[in-house]
PDB file of N, CA and C in Angstrom:
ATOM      1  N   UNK A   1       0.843  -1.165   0.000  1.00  0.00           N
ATOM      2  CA  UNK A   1       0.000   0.000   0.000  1.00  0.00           C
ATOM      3  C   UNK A   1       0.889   1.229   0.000  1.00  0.00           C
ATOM      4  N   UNK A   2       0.782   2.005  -1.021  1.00  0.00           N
ATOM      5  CA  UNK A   2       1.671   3.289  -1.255  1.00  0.00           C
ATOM      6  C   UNK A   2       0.581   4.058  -0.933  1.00  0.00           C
ATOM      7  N   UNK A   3       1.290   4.978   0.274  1.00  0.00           N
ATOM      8  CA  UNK A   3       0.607   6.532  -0.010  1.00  0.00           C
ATOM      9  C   UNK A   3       1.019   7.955  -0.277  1.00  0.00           C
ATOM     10  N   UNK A   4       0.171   8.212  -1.548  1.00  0.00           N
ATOM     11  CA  UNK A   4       0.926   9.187  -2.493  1.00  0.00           C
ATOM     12  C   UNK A   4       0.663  10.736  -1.717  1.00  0.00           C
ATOM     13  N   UNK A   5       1.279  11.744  -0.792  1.00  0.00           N
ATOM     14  CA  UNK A   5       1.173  12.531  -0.559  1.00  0.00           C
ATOM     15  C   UNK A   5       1.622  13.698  -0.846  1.00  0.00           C
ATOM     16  N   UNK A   6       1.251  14.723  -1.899  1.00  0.00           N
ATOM     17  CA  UNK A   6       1.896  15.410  -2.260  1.00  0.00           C
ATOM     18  C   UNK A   6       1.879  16.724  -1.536  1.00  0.00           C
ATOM     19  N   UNK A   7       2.686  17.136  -1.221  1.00  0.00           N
ATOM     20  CA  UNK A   7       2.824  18.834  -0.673  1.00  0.00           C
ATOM     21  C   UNK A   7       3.051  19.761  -1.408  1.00  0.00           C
ATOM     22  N   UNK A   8       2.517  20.239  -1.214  1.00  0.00           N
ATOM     23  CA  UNK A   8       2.026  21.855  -2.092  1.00  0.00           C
ATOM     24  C   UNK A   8       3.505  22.765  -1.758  1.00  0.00           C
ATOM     25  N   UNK A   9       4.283  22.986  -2.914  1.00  0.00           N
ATOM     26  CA  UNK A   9       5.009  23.751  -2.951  1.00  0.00           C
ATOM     27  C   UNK A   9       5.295  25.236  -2.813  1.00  0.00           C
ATOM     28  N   UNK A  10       5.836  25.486  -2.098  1.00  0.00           N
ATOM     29  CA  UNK A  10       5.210  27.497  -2.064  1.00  0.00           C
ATOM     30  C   UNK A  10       6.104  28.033  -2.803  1.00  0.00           C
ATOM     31  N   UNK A  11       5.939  28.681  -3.785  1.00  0.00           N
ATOM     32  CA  UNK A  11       7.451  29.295  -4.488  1.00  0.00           C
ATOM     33  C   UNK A  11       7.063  30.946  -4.505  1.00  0.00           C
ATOM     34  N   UNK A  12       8.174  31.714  -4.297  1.00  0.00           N
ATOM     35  CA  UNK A  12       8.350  32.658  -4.247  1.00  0.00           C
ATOM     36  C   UNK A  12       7.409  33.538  -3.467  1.00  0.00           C
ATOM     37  N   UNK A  13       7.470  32.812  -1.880  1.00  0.00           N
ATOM     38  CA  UNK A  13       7.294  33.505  -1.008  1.00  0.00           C
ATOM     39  C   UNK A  13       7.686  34.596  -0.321  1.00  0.00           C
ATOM     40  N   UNK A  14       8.861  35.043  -0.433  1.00  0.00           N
ATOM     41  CA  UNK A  14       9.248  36.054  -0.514  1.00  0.00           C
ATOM     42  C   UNK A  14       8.715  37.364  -1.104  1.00  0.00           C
ATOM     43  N   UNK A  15       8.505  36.882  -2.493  1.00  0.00           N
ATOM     44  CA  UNK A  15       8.157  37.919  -3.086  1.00  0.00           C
ATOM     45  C   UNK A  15       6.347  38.007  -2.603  1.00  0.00           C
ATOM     46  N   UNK A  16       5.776  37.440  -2.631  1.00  0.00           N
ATOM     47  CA  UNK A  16       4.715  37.445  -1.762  1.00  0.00           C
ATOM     48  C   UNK A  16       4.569  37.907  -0.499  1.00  0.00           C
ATOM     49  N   UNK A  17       5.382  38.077   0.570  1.00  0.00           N
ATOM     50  CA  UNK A  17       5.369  38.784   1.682  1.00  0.00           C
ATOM     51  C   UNK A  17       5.766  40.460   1.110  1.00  0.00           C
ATOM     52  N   UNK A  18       6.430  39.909  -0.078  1.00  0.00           N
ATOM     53  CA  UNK A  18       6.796  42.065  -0.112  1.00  0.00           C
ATOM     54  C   UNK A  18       5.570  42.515  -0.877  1.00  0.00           C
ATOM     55  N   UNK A  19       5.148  41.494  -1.553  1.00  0.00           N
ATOM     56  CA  UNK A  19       3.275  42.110  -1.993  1.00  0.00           C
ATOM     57  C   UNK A  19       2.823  42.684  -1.182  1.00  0.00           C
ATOM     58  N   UNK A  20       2.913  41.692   0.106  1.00  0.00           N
ATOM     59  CA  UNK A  20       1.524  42.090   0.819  1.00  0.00           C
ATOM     60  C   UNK A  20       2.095  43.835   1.654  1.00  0.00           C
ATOM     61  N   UNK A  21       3.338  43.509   2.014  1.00  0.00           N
ATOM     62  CA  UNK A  21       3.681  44.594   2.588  1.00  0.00           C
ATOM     63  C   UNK A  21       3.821  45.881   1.822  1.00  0.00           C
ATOM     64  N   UNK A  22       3.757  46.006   0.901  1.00  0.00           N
ATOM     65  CA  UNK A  22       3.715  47.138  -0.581  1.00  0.00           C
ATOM     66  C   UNK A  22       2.342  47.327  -0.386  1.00  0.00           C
ATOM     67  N   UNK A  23       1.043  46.496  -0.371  1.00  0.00           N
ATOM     68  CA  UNK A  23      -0.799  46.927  -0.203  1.00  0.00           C
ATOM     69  C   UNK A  23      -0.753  47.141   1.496  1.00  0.00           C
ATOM     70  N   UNK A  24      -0.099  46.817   2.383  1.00  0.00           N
ATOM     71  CA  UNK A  24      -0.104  47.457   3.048  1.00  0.00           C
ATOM     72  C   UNK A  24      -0.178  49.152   3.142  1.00  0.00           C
ATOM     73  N   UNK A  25       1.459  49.319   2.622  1.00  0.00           N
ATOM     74  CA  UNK A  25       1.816  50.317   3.100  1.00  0.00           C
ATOM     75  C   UNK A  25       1.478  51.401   1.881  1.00  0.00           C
ATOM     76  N   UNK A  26       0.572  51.012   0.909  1.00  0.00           N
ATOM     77  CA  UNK A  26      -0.203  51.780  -0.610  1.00  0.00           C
ATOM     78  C   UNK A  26      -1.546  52.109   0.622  1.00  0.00           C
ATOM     79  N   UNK A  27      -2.443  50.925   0.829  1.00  0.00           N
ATOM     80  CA  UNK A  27      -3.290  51.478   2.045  1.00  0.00           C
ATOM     81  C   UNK A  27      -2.941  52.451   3.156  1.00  0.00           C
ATOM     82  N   UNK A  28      -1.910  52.693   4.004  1.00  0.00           N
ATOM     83  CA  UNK A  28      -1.612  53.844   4.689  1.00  0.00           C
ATOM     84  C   UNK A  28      -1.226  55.301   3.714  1.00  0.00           C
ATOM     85  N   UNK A  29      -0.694  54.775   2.640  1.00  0.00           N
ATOM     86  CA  UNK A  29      -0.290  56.090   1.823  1.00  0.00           C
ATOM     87  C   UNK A  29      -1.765  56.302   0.776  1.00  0.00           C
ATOM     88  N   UNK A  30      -2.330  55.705   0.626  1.00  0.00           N
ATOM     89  CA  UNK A  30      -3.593  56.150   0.367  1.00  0.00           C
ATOM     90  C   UNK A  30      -4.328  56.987   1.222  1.00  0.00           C
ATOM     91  N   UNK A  31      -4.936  56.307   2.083  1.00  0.00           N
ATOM     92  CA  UNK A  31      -5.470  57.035   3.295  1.00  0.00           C
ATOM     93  C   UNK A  31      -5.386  57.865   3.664  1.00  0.00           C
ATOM     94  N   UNK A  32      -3.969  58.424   3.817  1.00  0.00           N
ATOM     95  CA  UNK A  32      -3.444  59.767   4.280  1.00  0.00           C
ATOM     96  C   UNK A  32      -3.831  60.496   2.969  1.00  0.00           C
ATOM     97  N   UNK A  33      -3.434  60.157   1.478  1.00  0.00           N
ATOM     98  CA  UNK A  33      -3.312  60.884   0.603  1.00  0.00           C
ATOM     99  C   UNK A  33      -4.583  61.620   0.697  1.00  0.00           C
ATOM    100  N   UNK A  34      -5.449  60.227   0.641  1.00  0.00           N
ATOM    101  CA  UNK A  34      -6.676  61.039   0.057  1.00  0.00           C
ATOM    102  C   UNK A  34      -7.590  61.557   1.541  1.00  0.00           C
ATOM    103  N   UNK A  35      -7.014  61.861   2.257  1.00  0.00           N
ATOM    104  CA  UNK A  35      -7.997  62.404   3.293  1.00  0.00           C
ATOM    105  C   UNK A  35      -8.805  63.314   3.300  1.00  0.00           C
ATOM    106  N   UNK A  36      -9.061  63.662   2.140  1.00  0.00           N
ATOM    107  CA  UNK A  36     -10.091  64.788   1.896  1.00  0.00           C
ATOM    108  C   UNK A  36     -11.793  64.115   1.632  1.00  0.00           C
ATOM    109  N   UNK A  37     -11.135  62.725   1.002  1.00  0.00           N
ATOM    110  CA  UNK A  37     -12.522  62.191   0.638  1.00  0.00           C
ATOM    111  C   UNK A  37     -13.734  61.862   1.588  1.00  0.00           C
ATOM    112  N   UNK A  38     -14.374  60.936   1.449  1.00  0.00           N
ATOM    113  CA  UNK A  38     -15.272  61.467   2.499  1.00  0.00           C
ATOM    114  C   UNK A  38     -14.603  59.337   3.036  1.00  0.00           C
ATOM    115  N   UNK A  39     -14.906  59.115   4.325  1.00  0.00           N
ATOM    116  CA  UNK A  39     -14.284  57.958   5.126  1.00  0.00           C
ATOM    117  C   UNK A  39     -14.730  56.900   5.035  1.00  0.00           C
ATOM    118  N   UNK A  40     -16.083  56.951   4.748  1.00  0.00           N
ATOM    119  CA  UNK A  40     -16.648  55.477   3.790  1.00  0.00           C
ATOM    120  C   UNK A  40     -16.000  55.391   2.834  1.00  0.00           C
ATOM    121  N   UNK A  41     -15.660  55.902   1.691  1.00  0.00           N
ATOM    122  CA  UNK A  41     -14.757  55.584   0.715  1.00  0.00           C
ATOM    123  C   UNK A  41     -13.443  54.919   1.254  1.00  0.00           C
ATOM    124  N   UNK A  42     -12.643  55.433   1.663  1.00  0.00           N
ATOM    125  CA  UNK A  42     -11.704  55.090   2.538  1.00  0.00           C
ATOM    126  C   UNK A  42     -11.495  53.854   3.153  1.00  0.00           C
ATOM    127  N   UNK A  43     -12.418  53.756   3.828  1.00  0.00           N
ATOM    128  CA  UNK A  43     -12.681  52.638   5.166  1.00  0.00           C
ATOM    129  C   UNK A  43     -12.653  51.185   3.778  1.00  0.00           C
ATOM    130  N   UNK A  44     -13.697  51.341   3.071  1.00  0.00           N
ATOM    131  CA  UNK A  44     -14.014  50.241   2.053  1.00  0.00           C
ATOM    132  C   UNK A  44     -12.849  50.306   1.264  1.00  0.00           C
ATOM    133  N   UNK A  45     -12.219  51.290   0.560  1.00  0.00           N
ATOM    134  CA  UNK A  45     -11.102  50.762   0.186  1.00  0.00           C
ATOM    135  C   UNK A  45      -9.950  50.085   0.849  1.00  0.00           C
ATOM    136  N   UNK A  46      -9.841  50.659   2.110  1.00  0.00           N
ATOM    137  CA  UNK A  46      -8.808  49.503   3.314  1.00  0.00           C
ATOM    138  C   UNK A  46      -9.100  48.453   3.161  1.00  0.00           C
ATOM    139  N   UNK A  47     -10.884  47.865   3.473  1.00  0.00           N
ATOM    140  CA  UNK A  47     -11.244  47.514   3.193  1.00  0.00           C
ATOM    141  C   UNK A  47     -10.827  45.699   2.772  1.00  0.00           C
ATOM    142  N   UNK A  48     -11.078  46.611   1.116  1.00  0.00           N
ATOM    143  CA  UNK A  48     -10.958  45.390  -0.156  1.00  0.00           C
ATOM    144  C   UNK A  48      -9.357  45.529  -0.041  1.00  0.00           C
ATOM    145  N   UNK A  49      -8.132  46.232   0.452  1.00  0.00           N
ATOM    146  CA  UNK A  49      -6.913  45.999   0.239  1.00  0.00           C
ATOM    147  C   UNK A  49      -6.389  45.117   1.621  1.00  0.00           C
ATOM    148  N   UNK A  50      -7.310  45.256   2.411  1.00  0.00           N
ATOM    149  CA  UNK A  50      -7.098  43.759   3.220  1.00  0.00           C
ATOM    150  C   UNK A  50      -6.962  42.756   3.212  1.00  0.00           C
ATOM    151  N   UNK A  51      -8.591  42.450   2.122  1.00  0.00           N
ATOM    152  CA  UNK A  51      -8.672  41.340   1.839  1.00  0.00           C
ATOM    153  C   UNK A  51      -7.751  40.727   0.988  1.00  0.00           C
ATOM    154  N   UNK A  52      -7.198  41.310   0.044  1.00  0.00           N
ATOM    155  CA  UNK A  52      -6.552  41.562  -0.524  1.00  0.00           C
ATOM    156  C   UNK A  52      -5.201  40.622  -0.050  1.00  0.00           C
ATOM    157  N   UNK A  53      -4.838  41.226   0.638  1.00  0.00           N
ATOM    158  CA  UNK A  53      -3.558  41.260   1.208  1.00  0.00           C
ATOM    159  C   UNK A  53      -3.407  40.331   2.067  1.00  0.00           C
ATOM    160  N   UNK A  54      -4.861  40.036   2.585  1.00  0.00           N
ATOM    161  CA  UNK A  54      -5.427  38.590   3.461  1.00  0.00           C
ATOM    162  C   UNK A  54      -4.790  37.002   2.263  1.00  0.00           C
ATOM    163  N   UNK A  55      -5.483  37.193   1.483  1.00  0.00           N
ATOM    164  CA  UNK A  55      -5.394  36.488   0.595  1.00  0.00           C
ATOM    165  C   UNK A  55      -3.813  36.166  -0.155  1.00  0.00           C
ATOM    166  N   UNK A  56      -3.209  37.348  -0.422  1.00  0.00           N
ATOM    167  CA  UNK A  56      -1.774  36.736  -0.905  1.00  0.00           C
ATOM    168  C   UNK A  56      -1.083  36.162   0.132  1.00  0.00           C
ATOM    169  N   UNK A  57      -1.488  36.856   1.469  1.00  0.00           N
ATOM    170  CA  UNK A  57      -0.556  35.886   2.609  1.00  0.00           C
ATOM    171  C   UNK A  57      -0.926  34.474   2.669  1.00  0.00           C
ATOM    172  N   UNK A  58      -2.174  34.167   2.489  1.00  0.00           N
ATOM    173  CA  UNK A  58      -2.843  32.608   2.812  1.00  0.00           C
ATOM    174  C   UNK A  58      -1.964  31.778   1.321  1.00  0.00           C
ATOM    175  N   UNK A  59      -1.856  32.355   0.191  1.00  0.00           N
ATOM    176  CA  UNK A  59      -0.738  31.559  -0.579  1.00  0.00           C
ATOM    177  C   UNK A  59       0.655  31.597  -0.101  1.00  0.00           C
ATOM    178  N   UNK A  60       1.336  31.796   0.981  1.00  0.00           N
ATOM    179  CA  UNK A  60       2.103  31.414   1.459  1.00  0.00           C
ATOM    180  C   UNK A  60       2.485  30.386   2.312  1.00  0.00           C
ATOM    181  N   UNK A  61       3.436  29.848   2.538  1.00  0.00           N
ATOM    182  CA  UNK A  61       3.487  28.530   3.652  1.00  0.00           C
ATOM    183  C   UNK A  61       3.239  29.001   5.062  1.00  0.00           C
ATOM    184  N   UNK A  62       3.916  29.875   5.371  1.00  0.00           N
ATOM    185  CA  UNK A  62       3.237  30.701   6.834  1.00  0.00           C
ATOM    186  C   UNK A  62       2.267  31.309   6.572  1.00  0.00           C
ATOM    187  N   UNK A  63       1.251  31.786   5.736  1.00  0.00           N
ATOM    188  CA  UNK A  63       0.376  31.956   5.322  1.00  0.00           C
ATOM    189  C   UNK A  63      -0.654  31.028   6.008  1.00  0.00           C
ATOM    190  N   UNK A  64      -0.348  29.346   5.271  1.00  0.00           N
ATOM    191  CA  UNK A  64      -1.038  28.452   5.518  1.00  0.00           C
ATOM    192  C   UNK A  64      -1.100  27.655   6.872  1.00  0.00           C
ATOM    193  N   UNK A  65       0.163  28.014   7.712  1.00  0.00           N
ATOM    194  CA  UNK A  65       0.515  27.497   8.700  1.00  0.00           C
ATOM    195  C   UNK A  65      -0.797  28.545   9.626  1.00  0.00           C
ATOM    196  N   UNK A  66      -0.855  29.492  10.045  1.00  0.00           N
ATOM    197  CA  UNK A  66      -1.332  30.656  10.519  1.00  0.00           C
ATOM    198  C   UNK A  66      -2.646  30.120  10.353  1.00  0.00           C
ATOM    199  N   UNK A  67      -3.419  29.808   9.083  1.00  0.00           N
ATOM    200  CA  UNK A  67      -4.893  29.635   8.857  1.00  0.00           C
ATOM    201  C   UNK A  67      -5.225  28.184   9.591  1.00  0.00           C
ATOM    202  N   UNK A  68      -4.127  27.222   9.232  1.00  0.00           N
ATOM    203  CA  UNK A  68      -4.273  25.983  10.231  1.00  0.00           C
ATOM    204  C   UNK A  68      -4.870  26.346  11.787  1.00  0.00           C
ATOM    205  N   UNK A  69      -3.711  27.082  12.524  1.00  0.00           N
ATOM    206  CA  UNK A  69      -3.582  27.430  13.789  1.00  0.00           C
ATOM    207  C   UNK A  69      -5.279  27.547  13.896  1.00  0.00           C
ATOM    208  N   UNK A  70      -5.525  29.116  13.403  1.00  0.00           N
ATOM    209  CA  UNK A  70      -6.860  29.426  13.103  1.00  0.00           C
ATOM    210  C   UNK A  70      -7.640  28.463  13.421  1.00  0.00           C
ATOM    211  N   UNK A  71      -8.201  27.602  12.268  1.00  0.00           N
ATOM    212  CA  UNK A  71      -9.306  26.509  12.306  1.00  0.00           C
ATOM    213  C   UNK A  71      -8.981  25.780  13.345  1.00  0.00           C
ATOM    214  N   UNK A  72      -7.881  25.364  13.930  1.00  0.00           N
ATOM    215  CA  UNK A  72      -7.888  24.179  15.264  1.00  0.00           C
ATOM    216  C   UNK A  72      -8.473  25.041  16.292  1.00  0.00           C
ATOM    217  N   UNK A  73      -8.276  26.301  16.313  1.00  0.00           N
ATOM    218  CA  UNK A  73      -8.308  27.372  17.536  1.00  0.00           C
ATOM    219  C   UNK A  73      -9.869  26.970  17.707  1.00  0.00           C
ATOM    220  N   UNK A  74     -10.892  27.305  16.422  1.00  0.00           N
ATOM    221  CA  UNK A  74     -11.751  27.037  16.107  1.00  0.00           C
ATOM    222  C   UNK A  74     -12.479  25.925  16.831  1.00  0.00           C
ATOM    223  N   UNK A  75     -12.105  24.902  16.397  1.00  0.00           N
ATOM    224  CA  UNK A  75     -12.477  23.701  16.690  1.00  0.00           C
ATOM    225  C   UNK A  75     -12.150  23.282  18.144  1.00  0.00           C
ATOM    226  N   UNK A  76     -11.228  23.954  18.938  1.00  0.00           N
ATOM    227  CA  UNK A  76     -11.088  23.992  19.929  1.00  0.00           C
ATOM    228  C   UNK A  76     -12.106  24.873  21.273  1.00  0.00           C
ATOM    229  N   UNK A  77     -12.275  25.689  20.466  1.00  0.00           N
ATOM    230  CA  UNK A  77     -13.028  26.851  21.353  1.00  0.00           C
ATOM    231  C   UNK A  77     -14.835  26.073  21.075  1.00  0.00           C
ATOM    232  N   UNK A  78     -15.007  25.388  20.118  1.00  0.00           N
ATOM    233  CA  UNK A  78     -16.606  24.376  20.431  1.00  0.00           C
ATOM    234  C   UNK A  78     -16.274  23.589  21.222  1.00  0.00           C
ATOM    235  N   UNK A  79     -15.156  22.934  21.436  1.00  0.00           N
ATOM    236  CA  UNK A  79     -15.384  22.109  22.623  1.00  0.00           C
ATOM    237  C   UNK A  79     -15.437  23.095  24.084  1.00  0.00           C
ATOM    238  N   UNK A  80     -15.241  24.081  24.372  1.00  0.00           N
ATOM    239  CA  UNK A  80     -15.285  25.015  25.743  1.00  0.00           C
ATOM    240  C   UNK A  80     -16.675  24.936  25.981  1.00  0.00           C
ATOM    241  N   UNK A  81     -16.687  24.141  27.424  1.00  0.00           N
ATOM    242  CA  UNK A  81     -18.246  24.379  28.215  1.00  0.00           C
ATOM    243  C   UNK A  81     -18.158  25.494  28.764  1.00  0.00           C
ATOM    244  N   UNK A  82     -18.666  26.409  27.985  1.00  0.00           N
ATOM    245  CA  UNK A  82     -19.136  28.031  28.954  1.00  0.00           C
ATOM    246  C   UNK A  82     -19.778  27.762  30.243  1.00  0.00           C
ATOM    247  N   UNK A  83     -19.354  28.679  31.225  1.00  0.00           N
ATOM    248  CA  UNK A  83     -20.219  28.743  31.804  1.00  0.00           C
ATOM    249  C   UNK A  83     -21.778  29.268  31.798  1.00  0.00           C
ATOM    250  N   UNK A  84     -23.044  28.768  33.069  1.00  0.00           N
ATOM    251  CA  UNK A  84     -23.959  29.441  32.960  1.00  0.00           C
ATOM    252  C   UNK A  84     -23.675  30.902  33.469  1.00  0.00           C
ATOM    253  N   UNK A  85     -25.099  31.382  32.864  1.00  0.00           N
ATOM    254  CA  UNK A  85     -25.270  33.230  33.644  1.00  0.00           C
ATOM    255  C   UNK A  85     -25.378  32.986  35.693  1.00  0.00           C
ATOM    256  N   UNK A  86     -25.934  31.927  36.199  1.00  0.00           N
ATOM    257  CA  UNK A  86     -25.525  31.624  37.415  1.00  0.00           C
ATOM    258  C   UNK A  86     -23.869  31.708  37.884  1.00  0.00           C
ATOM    259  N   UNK A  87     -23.173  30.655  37.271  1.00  0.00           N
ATOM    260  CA  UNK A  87     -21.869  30.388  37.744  1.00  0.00           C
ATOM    261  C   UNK A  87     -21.384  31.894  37.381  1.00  0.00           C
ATOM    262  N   UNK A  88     -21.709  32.712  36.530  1.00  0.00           N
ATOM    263  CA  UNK A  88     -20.975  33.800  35.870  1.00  0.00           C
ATOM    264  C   UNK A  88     -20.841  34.742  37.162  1.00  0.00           C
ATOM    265  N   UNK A  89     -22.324  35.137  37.890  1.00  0.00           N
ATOM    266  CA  UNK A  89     -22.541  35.908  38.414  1.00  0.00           C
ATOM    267  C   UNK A  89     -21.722  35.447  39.925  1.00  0.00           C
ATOM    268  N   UNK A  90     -21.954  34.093  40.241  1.00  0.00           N
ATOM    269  CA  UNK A  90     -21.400  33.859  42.110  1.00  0.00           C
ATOM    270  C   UNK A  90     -19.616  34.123  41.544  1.00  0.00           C
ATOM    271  N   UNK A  91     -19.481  33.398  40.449  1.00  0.00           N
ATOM    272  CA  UNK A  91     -18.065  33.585  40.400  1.00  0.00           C
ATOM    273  C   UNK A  91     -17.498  35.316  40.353  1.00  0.00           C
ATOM    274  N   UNK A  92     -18.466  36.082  39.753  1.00  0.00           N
ATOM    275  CA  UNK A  92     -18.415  37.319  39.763  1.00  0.00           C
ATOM    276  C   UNK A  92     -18.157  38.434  40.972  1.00  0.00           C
ATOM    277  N   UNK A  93     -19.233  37.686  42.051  1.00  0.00           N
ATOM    278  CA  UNK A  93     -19.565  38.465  43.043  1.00  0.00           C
ATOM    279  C   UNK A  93     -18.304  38.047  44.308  1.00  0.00           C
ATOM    280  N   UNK A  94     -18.058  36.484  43.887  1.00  0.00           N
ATOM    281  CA  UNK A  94     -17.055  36.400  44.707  1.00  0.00           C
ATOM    282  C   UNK A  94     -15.083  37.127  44.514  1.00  0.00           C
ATOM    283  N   UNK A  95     -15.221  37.110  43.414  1.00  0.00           N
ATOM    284  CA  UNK A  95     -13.853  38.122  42.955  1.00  0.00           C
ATOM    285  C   UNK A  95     -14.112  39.583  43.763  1.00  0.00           C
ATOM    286  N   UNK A  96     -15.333  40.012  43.449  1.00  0.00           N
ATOM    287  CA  UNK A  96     -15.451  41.324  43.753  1.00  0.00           C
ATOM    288  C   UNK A  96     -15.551  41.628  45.455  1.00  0.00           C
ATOM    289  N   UNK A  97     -15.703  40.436  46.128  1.00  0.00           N
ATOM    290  CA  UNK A  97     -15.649  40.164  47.592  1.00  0.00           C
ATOM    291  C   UNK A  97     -14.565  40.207  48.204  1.00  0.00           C
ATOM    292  N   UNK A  98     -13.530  39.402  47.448  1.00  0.00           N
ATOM    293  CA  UNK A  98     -12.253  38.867  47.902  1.00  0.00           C
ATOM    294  C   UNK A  98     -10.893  40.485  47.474  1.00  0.00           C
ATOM    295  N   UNK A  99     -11.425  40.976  46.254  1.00  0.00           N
ATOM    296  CA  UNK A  99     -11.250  42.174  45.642  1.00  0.00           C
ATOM    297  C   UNK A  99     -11.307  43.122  46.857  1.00  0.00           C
ATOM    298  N   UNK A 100     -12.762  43.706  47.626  1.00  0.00           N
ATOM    299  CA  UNK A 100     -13.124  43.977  48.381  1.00  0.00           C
ATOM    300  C   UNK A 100     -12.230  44.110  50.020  1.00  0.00           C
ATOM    301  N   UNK A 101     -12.055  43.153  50.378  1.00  0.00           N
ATOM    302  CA  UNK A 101     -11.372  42.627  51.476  1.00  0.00           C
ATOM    303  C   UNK A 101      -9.780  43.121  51.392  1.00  0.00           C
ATOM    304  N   UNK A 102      -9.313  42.330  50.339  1.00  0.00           N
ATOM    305  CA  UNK A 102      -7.856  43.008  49.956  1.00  0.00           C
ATOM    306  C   UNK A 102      -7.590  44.389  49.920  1.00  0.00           C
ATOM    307  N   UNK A 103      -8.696  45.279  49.624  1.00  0.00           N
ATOM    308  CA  UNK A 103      -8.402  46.323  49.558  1.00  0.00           C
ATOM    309  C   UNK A 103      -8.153  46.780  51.055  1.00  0.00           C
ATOM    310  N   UNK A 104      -9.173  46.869  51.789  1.00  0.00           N
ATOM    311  CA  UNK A 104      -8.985  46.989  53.088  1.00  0.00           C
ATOM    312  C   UNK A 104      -7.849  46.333  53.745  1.00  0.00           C
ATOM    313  N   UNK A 105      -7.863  45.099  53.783  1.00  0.00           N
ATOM    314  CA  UNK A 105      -6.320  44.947  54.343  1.00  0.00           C
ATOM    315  C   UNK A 105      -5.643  45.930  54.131  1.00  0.00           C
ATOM    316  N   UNK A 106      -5.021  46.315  52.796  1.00  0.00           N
ATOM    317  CA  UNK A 106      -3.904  47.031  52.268  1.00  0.00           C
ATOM    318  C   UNK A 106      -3.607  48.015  53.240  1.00  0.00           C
ATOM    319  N   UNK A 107      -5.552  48.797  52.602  1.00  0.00           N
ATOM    320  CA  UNK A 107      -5.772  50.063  53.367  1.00  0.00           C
ATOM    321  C   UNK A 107      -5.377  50.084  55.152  1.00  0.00           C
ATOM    322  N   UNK A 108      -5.582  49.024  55.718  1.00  0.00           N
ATOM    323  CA  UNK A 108      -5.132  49.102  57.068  1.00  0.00           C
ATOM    324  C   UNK A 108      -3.594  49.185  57.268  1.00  0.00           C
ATOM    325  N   UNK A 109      -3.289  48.221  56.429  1.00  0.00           N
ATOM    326  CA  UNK A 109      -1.687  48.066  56.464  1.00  0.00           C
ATOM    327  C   UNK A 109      -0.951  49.172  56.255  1.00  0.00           C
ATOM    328  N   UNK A 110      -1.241  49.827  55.125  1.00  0.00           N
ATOM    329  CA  UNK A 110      -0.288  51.613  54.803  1.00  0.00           C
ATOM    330  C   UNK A 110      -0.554  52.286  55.923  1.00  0.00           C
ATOM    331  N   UNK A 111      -1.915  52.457  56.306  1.00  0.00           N
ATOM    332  CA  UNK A 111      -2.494  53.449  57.703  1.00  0.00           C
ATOM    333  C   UNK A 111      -1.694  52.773  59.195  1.00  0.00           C
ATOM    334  N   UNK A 112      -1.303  51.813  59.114  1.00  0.00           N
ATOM    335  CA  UNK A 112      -0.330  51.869  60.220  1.00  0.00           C
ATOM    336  C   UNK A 112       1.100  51.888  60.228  1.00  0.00           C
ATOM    337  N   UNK A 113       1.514  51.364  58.888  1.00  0.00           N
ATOM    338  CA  UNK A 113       2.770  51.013  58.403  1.00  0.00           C
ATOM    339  C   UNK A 113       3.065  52.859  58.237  1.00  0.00           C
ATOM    340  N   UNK A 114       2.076  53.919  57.960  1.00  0.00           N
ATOM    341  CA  UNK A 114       1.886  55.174  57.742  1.00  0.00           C
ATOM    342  C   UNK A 114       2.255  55.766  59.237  1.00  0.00           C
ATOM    343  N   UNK A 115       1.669  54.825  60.162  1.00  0.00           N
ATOM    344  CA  UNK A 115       1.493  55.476  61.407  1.00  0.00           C
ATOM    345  C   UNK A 115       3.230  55.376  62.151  1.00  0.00           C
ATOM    346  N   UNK A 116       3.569  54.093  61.847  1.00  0.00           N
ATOM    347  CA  UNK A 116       5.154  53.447  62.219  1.00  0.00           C
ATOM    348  C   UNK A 116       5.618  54.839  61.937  1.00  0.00           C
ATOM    349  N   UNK A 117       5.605  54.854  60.389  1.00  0.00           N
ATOM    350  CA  UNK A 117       6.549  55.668  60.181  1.00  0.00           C
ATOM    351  C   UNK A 117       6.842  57.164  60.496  1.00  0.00           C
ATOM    352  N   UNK A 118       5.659  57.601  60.280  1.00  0.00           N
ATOM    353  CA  UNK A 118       6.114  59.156  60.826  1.00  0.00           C
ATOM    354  C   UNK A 118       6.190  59.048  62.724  1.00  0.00           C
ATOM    355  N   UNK A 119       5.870  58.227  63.365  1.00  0.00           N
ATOM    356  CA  UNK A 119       6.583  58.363  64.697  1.00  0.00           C
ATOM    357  C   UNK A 119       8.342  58.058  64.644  1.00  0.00           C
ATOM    358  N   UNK A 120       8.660  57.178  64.006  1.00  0.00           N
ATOM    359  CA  UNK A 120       9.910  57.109  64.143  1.00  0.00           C
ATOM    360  C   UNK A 120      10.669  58.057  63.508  1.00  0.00           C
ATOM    361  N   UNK A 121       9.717  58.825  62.568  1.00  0.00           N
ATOM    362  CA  UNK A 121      10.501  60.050  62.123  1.00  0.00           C
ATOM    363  C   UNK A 121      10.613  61.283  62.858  1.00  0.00           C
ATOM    364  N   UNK A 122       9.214  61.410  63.324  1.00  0.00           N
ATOM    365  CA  UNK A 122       9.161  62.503  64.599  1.00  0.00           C
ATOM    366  C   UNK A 122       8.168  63.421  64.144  1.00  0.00           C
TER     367      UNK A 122
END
């Protein structure tokens, strides 16, 4: 049993990262240029040079590595049992308790550690 696996070759990735970074940096020198126009124009042209620019990176091998990550992240985050709006709230109220408390400690602690000190200073 042979298995034929072929891998997708990336060629001239390089020059593909300086694409994207050239629609990058045409989008900032646009933007500025044309700042007179009105910002919906603008915004949508960033826009489509995102996507843009989305897209020549995904033909790259780190490109493709990156979109992998992505989809597992994906597929990872459906398996997370959220919590309920119950657990949300006791877990909530108890941070803000313990939050609470600490503060006061502190506050006691400087107010005497406050008090130490200016007696021994005089």
């Amino acid at each position: 049993m042979t298995a034929n696996t072929e891998e997708k070759v990336y060629r001239l990735d390089a020059i593909k990262w300086l694409l994207v970074v050239a629609i990058v940096a045409a989008g900032v020198v646009g933007n500025s240029h044309f700042s007179a126009e009105s910002i919906l124009y603008r915004a949508l042209a960033l826009l489509v040079l995102t996507a843009v620019a989305i897209f020549v990176a995904l033909q790259t091998a780190k490109g493709v590595a990156i979109a992998d990550v992505i989809r597992g992240s994906l597929v990872e985050l459906r398996k997370v049992v959220w919590p309920s709006r119950q657990e949300t709230n006791q877990t909530t109220l108890i941070v803000l308790a313990v939050v609470f408390v600490m503060a006061i400690i502190l506050w006691l602690l400087d107010t005497l550690f406050g008090f130490i000190a200016s007696n021994i200073i005089g």
